[in-house]
N, C-alpha and C. Protein backbone atom coordinates (compact mmCIF):
# COMPACT_ATOMS: atom_id res chain seq x y z
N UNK A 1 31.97 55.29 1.43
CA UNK A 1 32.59 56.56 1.80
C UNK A 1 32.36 56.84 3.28
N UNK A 2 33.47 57.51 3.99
CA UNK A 2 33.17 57.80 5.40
C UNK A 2 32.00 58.76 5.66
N UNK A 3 31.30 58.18 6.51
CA UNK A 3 29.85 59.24 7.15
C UNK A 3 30.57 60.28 8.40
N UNK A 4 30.16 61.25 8.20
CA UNK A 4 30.60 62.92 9.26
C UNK A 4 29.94 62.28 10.47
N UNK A 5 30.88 61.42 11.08
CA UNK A 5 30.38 60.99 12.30
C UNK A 5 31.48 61.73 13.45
N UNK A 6 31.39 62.01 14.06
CA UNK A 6 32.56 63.16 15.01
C UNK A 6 31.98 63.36 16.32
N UNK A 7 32.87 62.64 16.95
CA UNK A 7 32.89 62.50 18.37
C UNK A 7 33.32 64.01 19.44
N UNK A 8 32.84 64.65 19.91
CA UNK A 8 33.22 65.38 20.82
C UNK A 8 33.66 65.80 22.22
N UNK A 9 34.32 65.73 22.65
CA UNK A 9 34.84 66.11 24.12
C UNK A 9 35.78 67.16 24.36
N UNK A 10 35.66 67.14 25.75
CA UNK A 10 36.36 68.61 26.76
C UNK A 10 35.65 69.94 26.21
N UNK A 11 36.39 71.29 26.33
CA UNK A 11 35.25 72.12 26.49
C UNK A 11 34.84 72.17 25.31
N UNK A 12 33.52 73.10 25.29
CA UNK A 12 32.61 74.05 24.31
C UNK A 12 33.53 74.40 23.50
N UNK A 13 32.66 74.76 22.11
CA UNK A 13 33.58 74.91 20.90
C UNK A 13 33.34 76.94 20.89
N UNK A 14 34.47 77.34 21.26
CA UNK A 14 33.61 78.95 21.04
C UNK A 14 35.15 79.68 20.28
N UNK A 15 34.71 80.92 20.22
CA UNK A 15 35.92 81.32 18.90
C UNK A 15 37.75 81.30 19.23
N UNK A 16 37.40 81.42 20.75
CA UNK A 16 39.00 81.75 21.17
C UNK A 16 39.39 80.31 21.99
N UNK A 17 38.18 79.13 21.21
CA UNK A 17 39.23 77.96 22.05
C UNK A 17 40.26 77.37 21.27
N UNK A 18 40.94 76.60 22.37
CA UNK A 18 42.44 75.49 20.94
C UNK A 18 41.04 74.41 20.78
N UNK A 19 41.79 73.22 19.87
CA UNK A 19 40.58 72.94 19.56
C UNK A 19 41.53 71.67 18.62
N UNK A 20 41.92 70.32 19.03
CA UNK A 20 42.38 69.48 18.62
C UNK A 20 41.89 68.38 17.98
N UNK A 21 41.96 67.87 17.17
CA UNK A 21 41.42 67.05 15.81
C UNK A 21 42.37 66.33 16.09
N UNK A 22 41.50 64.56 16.73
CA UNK A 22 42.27 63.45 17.16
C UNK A 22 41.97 62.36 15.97
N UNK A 23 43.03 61.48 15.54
CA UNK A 23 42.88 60.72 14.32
C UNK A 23 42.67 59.19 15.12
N UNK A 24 42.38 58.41 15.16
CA UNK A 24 42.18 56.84 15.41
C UNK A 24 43.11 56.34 14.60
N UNK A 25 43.65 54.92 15.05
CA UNK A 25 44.29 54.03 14.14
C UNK A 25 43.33 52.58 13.32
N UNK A 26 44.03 52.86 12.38
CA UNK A 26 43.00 51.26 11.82
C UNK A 26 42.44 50.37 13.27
N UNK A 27 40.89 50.11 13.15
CA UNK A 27 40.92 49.36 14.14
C UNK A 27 40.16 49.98 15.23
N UNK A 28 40.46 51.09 15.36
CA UNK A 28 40.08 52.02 16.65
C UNK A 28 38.97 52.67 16.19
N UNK A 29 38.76 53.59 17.29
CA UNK A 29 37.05 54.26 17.23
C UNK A 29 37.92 55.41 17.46
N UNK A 30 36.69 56.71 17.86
CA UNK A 30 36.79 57.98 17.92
C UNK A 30 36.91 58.00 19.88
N UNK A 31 36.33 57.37 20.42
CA UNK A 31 36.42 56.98 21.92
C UNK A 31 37.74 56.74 21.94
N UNK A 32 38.73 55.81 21.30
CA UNK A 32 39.54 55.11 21.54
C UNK A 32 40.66 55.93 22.03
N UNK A 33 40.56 57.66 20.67
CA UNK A 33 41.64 58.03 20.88
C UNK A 33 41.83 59.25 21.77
N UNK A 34 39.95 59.58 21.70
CA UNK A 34 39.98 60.62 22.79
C UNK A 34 39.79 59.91 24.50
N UNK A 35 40.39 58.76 24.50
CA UNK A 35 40.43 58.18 26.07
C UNK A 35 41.84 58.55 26.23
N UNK A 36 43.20 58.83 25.04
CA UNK A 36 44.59 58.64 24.74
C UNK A 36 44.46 60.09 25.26
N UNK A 37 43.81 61.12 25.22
CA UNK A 37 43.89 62.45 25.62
C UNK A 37 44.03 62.64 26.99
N UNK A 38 43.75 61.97 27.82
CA UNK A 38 43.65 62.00 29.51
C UNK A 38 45.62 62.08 29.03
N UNK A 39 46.46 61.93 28.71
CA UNK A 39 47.81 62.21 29.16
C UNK A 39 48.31 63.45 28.62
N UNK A 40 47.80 63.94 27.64
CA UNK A 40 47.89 65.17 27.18
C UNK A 40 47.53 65.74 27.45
N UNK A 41 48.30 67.73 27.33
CA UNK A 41 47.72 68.70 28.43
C UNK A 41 46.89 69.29 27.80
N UNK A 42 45.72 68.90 27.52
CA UNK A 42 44.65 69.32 26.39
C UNK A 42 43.24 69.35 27.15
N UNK A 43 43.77 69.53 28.74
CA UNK A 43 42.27 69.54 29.50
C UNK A 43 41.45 71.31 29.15
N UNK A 44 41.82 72.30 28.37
CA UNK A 44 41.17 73.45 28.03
C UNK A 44 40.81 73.47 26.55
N UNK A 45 41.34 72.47 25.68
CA UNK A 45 40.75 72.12 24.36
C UNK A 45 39.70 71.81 24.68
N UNK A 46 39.23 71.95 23.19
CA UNK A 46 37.63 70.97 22.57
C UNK A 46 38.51 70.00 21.68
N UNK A 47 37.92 68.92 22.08
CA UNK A 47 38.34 68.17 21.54
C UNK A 47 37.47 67.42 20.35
N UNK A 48 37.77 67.06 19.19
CA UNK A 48 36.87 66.86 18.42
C UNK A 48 37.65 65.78 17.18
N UNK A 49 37.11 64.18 17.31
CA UNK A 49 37.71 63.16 16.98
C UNK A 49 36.38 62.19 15.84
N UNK A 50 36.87 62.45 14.68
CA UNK A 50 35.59 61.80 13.98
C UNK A 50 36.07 60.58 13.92
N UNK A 51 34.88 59.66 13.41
CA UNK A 51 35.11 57.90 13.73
C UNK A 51 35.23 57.63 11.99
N UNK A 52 36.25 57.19 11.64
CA UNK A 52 36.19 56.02 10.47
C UNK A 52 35.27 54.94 10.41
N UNK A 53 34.25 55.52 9.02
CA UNK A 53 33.50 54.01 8.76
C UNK A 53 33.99 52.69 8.40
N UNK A 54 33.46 51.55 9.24
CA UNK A 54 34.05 50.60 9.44
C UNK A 54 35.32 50.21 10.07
N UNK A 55 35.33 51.40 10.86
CA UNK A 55 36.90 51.39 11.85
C UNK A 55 38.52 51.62 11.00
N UNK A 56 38.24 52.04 9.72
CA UNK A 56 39.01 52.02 9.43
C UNK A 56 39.19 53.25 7.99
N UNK A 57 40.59 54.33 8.01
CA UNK A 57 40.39 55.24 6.95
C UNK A 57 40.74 54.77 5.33
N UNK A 58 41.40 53.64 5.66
CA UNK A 58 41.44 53.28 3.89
C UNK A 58 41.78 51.96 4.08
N UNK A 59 41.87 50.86 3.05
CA UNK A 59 41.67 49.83 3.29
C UNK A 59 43.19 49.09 3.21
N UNK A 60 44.46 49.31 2.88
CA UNK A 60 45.56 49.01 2.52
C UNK A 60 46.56 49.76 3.31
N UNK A 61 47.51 48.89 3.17
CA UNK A 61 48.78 50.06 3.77
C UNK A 61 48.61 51.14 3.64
N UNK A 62 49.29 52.14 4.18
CA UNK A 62 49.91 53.66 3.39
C UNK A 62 50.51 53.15 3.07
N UNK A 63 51.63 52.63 2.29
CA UNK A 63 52.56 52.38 1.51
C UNK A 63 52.00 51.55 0.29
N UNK A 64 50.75 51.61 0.15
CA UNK A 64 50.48 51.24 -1.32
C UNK A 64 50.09 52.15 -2.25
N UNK A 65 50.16 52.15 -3.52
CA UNK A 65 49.75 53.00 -4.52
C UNK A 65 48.17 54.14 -4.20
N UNK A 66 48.64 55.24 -3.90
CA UNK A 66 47.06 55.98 -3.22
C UNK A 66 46.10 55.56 -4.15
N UNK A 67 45.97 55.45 -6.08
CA UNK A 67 44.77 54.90 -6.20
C UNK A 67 44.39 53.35 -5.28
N UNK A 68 45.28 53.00 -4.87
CA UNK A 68 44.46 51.47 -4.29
C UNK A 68 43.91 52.02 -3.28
N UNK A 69 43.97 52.60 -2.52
CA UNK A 69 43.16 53.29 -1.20
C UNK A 69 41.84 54.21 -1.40
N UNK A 70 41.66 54.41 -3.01
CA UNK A 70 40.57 55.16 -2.85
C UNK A 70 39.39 54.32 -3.16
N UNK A 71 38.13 54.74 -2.99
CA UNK A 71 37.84 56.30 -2.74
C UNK A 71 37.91 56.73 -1.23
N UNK A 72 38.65 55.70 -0.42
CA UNK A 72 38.72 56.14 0.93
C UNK A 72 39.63 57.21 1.73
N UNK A 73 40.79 56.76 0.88
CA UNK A 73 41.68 58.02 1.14
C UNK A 73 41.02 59.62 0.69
N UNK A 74 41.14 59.79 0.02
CA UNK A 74 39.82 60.80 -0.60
C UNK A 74 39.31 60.98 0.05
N UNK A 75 38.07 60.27 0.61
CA UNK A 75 37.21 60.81 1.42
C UNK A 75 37.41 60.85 2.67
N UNK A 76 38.40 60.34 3.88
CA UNK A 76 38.82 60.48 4.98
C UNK A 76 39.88 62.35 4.67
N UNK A 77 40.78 62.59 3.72
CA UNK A 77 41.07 63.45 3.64
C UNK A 77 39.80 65.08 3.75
N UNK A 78 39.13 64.48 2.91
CA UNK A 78 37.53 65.94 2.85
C UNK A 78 37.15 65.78 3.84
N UNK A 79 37.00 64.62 4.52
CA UNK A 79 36.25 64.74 6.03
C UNK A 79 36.55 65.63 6.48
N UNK A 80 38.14 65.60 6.92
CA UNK A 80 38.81 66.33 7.93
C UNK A 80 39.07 67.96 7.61
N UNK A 81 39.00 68.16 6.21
CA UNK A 81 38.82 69.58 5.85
C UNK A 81 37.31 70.09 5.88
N UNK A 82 36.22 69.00 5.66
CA UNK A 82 35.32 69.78 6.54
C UNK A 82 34.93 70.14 7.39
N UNK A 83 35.74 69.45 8.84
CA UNK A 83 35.67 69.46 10.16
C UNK A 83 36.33 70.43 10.56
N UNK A 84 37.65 70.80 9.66
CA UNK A 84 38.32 71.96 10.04
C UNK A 84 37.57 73.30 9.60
N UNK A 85 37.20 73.19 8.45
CA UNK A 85 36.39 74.52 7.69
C UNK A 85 35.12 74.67 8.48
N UNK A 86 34.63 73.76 9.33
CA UNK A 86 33.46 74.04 10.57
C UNK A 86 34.01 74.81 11.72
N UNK A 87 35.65 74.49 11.97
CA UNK A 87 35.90 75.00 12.79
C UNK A 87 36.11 76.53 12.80
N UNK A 88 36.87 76.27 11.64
CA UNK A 88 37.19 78.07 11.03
C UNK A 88 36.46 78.73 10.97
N UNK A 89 34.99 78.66 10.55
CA UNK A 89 33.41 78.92 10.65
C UNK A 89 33.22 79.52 11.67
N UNK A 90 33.42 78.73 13.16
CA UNK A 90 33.39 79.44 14.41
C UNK A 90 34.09 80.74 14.74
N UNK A 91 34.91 80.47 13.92
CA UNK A 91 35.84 82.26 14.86
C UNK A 91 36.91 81.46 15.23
N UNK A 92 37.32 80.05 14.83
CA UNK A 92 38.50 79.92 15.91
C UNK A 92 40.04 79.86 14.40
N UNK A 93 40.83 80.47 15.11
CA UNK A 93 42.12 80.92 14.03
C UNK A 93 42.63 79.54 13.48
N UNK A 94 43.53 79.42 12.67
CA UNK A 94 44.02 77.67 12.32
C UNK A 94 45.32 77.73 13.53
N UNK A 95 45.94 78.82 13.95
CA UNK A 95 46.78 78.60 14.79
C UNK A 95 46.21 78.19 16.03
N UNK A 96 45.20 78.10 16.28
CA UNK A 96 44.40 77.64 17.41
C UNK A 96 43.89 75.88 17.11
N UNK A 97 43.98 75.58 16.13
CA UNK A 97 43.68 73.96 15.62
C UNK A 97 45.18 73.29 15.79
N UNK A 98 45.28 71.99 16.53
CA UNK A 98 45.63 71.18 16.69
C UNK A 98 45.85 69.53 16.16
N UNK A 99 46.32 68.88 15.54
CA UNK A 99 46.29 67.83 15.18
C UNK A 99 46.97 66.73 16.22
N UNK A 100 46.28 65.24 16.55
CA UNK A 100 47.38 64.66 16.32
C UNK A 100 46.67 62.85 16.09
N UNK A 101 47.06 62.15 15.99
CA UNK A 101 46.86 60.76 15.44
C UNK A 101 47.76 59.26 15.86
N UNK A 102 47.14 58.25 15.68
CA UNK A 102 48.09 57.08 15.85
C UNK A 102 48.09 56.10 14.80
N UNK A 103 49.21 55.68 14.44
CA UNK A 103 49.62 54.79 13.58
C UNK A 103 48.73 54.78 11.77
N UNK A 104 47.57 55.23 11.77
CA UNK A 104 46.88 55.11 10.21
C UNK A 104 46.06 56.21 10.60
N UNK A 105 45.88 56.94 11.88
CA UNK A 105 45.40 57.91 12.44
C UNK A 105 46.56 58.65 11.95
N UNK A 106 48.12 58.99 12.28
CA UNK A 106 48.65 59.68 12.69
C UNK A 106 49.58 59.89 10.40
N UNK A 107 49.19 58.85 9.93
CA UNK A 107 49.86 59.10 8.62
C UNK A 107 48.43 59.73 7.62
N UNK A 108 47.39 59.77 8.37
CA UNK A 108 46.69 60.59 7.69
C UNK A 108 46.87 61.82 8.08
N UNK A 109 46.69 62.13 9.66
CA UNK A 109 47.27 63.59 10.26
C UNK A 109 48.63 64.28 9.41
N UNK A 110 49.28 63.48 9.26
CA UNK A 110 50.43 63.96 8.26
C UNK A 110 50.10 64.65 7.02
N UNK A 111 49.11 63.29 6.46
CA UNK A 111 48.94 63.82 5.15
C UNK A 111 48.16 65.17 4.63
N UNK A 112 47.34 65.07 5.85
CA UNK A 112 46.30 65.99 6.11
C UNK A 112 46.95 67.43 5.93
N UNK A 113 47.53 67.79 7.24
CA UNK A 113 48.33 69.08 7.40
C UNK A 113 49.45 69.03 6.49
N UNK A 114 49.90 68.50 5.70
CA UNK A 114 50.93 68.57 4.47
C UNK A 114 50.41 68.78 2.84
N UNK A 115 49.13 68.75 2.75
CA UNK A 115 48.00 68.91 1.86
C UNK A 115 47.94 70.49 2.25
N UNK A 116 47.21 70.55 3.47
CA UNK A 116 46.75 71.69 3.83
C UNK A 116 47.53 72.63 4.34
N UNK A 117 48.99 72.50 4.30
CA UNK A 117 50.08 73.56 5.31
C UNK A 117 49.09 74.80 5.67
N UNK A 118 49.53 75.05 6.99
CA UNK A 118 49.60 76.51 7.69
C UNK A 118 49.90 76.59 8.91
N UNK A 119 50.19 77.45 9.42
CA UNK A 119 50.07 78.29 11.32
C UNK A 119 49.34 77.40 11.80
N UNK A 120 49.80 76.07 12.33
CA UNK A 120 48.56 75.62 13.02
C UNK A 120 49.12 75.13 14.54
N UNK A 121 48.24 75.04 15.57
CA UNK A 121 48.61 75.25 16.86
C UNK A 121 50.13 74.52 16.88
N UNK A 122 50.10 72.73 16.12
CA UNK A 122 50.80 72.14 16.49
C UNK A 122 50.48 70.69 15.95
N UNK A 123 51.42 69.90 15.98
CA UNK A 123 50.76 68.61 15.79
C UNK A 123 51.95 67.73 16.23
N UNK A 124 50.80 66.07 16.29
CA UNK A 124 51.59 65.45 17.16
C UNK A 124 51.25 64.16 16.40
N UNK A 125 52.33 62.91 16.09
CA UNK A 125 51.91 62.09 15.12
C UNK A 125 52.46 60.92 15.41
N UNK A 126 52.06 60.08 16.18
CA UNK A 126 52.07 58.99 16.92
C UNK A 126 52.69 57.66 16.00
N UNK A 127 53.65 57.33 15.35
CA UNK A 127 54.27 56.15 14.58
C UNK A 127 53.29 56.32 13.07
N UNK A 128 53.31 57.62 12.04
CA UNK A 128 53.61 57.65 10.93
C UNK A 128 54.19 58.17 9.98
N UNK A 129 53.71 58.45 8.81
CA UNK A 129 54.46 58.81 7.90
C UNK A 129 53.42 59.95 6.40
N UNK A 130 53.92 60.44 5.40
CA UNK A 130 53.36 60.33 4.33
C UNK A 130 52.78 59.25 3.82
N UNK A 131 51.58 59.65 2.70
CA UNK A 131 50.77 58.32 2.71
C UNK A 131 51.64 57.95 0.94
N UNK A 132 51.44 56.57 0.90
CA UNK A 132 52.01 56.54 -0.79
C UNK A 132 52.81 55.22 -1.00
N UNK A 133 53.53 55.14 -2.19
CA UNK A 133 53.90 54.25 -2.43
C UNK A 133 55.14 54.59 -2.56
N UNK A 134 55.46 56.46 -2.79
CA UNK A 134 56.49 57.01 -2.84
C UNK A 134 56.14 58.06 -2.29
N UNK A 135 56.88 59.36 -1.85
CA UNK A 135 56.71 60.63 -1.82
C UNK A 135 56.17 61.01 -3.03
N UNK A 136 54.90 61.86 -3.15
CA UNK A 136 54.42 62.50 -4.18
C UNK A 136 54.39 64.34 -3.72
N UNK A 137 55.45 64.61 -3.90
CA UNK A 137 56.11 66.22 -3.21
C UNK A 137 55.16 67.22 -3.77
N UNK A 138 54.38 66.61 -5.14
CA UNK A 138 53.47 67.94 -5.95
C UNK A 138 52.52 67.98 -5.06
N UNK A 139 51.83 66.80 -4.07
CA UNK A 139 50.67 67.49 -3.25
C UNK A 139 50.99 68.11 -2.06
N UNK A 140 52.31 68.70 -1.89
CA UNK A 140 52.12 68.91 -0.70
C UNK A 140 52.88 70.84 -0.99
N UNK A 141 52.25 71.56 -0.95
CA UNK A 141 52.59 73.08 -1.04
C UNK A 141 51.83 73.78 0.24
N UNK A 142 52.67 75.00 -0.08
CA UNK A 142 52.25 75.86 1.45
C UNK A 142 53.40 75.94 2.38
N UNK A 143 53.30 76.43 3.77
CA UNK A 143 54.19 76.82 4.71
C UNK A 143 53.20 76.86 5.95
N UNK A 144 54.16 76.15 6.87
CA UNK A 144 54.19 75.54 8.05
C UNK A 144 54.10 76.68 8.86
N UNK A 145 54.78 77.68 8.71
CA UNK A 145 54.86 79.03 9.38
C UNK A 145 55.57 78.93 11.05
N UNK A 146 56.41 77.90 11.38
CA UNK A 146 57.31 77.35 12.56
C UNK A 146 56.17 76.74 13.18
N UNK A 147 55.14 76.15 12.63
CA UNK A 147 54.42 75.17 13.56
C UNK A 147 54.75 73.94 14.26
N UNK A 148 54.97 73.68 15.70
CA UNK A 148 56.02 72.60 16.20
C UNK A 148 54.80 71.45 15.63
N UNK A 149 56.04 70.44 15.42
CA UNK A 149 55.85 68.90 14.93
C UNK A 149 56.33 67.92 15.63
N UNK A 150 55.66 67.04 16.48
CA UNK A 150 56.16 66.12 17.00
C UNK A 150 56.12 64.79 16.43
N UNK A 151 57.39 63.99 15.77
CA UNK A 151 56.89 62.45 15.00
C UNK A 151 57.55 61.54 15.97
N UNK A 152 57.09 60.68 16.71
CA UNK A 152 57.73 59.55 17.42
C UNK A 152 57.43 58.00 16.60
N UNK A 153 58.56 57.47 16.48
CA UNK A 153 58.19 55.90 15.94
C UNK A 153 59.13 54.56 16.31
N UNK A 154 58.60 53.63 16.31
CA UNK A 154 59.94 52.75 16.30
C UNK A 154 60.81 52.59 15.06
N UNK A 155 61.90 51.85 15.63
CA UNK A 155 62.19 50.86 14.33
C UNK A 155 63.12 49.55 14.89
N UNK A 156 62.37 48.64 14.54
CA UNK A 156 61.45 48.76 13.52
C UNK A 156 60.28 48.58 14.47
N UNK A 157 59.19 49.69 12.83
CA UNK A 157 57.89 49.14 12.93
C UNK A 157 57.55 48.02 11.72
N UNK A 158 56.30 47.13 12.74
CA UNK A 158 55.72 46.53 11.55
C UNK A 158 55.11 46.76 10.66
N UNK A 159 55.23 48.19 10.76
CA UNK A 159 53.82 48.81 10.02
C UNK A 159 54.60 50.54 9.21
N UNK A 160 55.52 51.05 9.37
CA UNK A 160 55.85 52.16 9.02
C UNK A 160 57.15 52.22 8.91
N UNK A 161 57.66 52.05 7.68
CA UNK A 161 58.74 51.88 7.87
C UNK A 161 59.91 53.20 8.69
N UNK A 162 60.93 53.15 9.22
CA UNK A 162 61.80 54.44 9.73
C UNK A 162 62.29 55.65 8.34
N UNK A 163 62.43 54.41 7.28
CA UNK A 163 62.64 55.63 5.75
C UNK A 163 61.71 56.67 5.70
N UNK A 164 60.42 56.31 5.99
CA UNK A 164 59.02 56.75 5.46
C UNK A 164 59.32 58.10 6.52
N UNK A 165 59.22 57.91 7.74
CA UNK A 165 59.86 58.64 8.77
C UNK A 165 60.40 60.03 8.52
N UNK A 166 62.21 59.16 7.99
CA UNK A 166 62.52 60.54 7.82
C UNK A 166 62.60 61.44 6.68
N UNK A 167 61.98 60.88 5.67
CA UNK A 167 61.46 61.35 4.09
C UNK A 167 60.42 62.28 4.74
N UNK A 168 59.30 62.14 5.56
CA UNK A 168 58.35 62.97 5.81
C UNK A 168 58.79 63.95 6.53
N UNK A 169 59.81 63.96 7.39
CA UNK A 169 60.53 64.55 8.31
C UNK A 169 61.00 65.88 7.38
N UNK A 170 61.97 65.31 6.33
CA UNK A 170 62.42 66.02 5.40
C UNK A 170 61.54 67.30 4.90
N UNK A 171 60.25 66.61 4.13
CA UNK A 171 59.23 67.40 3.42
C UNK A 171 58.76 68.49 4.46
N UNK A 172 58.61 68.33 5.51
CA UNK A 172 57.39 69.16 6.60
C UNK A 172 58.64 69.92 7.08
N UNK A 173 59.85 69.99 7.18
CA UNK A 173 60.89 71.06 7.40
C UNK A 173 61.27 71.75 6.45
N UNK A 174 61.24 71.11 5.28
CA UNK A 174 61.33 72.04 4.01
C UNK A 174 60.04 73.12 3.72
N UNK A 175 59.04 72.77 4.35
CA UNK A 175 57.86 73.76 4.23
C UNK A 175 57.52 74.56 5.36
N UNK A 176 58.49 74.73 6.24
CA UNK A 176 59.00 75.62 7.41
C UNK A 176 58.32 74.84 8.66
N UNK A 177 57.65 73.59 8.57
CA UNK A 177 57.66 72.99 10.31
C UNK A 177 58.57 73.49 10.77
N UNK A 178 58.67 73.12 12.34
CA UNK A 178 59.61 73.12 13.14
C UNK A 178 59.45 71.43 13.88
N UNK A 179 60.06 70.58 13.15
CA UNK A 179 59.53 69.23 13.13
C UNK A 179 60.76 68.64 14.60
N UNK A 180 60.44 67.93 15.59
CA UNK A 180 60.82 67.38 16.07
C UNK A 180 60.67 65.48 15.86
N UNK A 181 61.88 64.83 15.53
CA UNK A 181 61.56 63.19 15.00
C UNK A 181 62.19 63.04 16.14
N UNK A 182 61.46 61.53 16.65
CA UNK A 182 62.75 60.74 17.80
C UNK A 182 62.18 59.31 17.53
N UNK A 183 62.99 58.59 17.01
CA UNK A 183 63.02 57.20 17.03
C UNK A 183 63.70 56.28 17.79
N UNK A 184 62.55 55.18 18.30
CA UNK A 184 62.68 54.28 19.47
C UNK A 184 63.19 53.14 18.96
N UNK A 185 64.29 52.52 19.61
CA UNK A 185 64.93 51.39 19.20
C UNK A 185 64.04 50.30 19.50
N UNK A 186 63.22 49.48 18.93
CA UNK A 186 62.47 47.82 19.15
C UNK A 186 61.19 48.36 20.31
N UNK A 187 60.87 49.81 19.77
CA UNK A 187 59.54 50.11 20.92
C UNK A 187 58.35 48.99 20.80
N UNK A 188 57.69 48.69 19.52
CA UNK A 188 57.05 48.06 19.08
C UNK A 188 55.62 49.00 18.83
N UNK A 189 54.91 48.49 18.21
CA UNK A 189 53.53 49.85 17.75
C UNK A 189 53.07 49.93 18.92
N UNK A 190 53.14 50.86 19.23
CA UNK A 190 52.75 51.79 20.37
C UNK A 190 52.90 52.99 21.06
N UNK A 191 52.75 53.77 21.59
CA UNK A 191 53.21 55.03 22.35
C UNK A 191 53.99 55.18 23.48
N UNK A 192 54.93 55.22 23.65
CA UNK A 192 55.61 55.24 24.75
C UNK A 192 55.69 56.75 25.45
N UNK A 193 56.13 56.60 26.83
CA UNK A 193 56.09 57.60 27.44
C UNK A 193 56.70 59.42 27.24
N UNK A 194 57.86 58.43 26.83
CA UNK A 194 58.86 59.68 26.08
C UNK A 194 57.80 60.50 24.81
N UNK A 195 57.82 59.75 24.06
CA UNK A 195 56.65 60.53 23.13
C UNK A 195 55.65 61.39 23.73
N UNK A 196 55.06 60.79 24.74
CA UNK A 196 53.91 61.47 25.45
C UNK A 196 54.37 62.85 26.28
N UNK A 197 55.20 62.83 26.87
CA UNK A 197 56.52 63.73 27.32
C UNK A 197 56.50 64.77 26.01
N UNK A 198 57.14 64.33 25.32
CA UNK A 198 57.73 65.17 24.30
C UNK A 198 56.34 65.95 23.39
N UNK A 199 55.21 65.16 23.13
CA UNK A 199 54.24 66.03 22.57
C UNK A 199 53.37 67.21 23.73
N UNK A 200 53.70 66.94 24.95
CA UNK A 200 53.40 67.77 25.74
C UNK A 200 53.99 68.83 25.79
N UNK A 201 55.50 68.94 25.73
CA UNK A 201 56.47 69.73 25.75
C UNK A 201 55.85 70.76 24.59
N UNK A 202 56.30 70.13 23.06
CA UNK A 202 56.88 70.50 21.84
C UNK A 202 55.67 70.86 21.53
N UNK A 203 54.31 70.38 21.64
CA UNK A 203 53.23 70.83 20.99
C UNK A 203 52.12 71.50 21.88
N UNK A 204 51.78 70.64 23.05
CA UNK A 204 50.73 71.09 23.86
C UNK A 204 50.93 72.04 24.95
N UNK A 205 52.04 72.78 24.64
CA UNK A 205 52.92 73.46 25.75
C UNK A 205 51.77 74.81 26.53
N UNK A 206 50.87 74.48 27.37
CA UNK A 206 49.99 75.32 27.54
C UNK A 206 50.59 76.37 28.54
């Protein structure tokens, strides 16, 4: 099971800061993704990025059956609601919390705030999707309350498919996101600039 290991940077955590929850991709560390923050306008956040044990949040695709992913999926999901319920603890509002993630980082960020809908600053989700083998629509209740959504991906990816994309796209506007999708023709897994552009705009708009 993942250990509450959580990396911290930029400012102090106090009640009236934003306060962004960075996801890693399979592979990556908690360093990895808060080094990805130097392009985002998130220099007045706290930034706060926990590390996946063994570098990684579940052991299989997202696109396999969620029991094959547990008990990791599971427990990468509670992580992050206890990291948030620490935050809430402080005094700081959920419209003041931030998400965003890359590639197994960024389809848990999904899953995460689609579990948990609310007012939240914003989020930004770097080439994923819902986690599953299908859409499972019963876990995901609540309202978005016009929280901007930024999803950038290729297609193809090797790793996510563009369906997955706009099925999630679908769900998180039906629960009142204000979801922005833009898909890159043969980007390949990675972040491109435009994305970086656009989550600045649409989400980090300070």
């Amino acid at each position: 099971m993942h250990q509450k290991n959580i990396v911290t940077a930029g400012k102090e955590l106090t009640p009236t800061s934003k306060v962004l929850v960075m996801l890693h991709g399979r592979g990556g560390s908690a360093a990895d993704i808060l080094s990805f923050s130097t392009h985002l306008h998130v220099k007045d956040f706290t930034l706060l990025a926990p590390e996946a044990t063994n570098h990684s949040w579940y052991p299989y695709s997202f696109l396999a059956p969620p029991a094959q992913n547990e008990p990791w999926l599971s427990s990468a999901l509670k992580l992050i609601k206890e990291l948030v319920d620490d935050v809430l603890s402080k005094g700081v509002t959920t419209e003041n919390i931030y998400f965003s993630g890359f590639s197994q980082g960024a389809c848990l960020t999904l899953e995460f705030v689609s579990r948990y809908a609310n007012k939240y600053g914003g989020v930004a989700a770097f080439t994923g999707g819902l986690i599953g083998d299908k859409i499972y629509s019963e876990n995901y209740k609540g309202d978005f309350g016009g929280t901007p959504v930024f999803i950038g991906t290729s297609n193809p990816d090797p790793h996510v498919p563009v369906e997955r994309v706009y099925a999630t796209t679908n769900i998180l506007k039906s629960m009142n996101a204000d979801v922005t999708e833009k898909v890159y023709n043969n980007m390949g897994h990675t972040i491109n600039e435009d994305e970086i552009e656009n989550a600045n705009n649409l989400v980090f708009k300070a």
